[in-house]
C-alpha atoms as a PDB file:
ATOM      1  CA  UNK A   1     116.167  96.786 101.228  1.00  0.00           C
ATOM      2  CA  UNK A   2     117.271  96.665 104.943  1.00  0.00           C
ATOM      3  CA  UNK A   3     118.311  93.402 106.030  1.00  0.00           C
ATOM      4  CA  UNK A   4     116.851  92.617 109.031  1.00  0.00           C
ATOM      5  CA  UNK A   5     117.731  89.287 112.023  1.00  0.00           C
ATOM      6  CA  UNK A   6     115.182  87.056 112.725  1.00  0.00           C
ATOM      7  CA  UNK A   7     114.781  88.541 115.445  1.00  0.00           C
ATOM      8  CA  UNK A   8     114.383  92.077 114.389  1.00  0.00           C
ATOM      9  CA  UNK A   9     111.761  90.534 112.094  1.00  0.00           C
ATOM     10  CA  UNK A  10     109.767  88.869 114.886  1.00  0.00           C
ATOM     11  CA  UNK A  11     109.705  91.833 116.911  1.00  0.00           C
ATOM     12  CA  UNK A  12     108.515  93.906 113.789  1.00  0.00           C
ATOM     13  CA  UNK A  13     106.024  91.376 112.883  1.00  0.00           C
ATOM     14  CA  UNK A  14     104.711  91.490 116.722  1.00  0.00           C
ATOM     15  CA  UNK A  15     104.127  95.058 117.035  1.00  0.00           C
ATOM     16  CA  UNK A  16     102.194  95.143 113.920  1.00  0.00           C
ATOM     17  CA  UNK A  17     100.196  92.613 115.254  1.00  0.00           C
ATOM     18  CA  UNK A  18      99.319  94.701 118.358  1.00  0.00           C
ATOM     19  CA  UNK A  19      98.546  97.261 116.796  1.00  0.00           C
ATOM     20  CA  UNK A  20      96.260  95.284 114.641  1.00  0.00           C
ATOM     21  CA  UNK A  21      94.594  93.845 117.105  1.00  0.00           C
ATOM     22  CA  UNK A  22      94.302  97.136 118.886  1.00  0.00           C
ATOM     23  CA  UNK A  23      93.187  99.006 115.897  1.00  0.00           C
ATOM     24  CA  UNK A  24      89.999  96.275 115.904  1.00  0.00           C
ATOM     25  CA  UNK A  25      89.114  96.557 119.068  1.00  0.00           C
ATOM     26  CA  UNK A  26      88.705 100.386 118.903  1.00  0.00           C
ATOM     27  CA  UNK A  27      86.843 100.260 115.711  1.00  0.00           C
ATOM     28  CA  UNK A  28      83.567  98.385 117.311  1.00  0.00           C
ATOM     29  CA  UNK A  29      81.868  99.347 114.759  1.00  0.00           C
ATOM     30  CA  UNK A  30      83.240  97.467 112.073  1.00  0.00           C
ATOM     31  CA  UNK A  31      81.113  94.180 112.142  1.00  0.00           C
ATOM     32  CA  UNK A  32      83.013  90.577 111.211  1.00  0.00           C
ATOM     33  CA  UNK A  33      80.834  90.334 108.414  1.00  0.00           C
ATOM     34  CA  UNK A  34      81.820  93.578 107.028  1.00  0.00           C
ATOM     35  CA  UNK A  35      85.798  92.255 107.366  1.00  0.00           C
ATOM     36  CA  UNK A  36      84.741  89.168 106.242  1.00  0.00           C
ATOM     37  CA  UNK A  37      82.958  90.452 102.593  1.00  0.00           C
ATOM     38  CA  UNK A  38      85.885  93.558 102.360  1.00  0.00           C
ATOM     39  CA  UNK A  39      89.054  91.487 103.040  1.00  0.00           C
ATOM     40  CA  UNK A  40      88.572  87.643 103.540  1.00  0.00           C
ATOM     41  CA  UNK A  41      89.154  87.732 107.420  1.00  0.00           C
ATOM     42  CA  UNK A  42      87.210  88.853 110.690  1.00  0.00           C
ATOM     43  CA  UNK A  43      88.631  88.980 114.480  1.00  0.00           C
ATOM     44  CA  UNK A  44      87.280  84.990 114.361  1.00  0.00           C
ATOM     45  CA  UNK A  45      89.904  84.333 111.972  1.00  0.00           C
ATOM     46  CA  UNK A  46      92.877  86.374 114.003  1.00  0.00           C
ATOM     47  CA  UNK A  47      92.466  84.331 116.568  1.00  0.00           C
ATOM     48  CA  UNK A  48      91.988  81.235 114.915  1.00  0.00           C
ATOM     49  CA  UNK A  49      95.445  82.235 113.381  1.00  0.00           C
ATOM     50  CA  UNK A  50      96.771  82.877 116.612  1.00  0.00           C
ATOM     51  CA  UNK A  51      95.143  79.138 118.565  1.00  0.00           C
ATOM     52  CA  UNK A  52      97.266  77.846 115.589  1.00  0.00           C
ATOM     53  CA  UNK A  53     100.444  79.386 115.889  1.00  0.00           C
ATOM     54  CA  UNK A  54     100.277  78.778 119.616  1.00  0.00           C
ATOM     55  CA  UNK A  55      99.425  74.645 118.657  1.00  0.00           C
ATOM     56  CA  UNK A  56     102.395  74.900 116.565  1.00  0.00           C
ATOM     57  CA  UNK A  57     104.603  75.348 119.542  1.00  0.00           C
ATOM     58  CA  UNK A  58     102.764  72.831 121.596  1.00  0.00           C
ATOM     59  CA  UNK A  59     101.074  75.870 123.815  1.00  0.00           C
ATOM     60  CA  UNK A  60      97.363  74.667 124.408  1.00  0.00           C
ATOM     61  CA  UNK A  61      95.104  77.678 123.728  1.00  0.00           C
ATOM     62  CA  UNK A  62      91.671  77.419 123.946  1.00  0.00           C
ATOM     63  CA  UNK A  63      89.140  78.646 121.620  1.00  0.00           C
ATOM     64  CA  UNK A  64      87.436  80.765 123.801  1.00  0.00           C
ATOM     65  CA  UNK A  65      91.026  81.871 125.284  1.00  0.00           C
ATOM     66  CA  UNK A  66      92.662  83.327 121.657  1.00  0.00           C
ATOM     67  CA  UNK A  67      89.124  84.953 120.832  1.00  0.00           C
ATOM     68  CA  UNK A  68      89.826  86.885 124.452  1.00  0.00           C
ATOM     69  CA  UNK A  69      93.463  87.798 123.348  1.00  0.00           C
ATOM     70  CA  UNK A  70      91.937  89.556 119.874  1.00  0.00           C
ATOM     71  CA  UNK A  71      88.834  90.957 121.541  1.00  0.00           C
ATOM     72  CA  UNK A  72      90.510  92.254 124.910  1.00  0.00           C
ATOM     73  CA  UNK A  73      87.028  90.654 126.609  1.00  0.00           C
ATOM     74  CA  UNK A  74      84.932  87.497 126.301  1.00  0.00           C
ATOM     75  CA  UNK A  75      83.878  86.873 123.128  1.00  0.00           C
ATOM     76  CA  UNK A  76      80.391  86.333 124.750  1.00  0.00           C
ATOM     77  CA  UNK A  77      81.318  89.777 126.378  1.00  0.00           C
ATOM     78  CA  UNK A  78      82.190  91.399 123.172  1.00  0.00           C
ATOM     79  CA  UNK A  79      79.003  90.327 121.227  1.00  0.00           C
ATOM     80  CA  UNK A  80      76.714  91.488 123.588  1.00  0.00           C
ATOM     81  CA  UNK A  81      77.981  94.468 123.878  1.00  0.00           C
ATOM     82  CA  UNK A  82      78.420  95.313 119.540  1.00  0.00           C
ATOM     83  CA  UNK A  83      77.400  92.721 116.997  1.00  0.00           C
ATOM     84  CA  UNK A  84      74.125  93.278 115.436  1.00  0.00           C
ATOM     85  CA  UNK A  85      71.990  91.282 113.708  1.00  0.00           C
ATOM     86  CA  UNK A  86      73.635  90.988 109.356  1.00  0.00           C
ATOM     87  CA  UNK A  87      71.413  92.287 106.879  1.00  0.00           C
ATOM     88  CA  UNK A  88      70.445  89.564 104.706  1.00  0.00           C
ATOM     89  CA  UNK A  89      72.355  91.363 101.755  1.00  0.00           C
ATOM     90  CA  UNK A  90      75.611  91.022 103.739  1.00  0.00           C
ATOM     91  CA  UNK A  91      74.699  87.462 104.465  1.00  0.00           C
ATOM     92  CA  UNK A  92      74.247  86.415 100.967  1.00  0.00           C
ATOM     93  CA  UNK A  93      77.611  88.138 100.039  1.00  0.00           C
ATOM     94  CA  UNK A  94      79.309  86.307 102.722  1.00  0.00           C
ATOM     95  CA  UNK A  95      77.760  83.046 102.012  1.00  0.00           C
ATOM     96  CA  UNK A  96      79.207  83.422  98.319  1.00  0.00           C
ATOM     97  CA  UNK A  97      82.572  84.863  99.479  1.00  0.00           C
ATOM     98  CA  UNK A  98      83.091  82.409 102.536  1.00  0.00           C
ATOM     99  CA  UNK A  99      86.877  81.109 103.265  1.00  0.00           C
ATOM    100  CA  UNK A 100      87.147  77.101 102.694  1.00  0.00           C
ATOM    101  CA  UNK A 101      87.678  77.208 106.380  1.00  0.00           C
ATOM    102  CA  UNK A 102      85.175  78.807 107.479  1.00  0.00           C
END
């Protein structure tokens, strides 16, 4: 295996963020529910992951400010514009699969 710095690994670890992050905000159509029930984690979550990491280095990050960093737009903006209303099938399978932290 190729042995990377710490900083080699950062950088790595960075772009594939971006291009996660990217990669959701092209696919619209993919609801948070459907993330959440298929893989245990939704844009929410990203930037929840995010607020934390930045709290971790004593950078104060609102809420509403890492949910604009994932979304590329206000979350406000973002819902408006593609969430629809969750079937109550997809509900029920969230409600069973929900994250502690959620």
């Amino acid at each position: 295996m190729v042995q990377l710095s710490e900083e080699q690994k950062r950088d790595l670890e960075a772009a594939a963020f971006r291009r996660l992050v990217d990669h959701l905000r092209q696919r619209t159509d993919v609801q948070n529910i459907d993330l959440m029930n298929l893989a245990g984690f939704c844009r929410n979550c990203l930037s929840n992951w995010y607020r934390d990491a930045a709290e971790a280095d004593d950078i104060d990050i609102s809420k509403e400010e890492s949910r604009e960093i994932v979304y590329g737009m206000p979350y406000a903006e973002w819902q408006a514009k593609y969430q629809l209303e969750a079937p109550a099938d997809k509900k029920a399978a969230f409600e069973v699969n929900r994250p502690k932290d959620h």
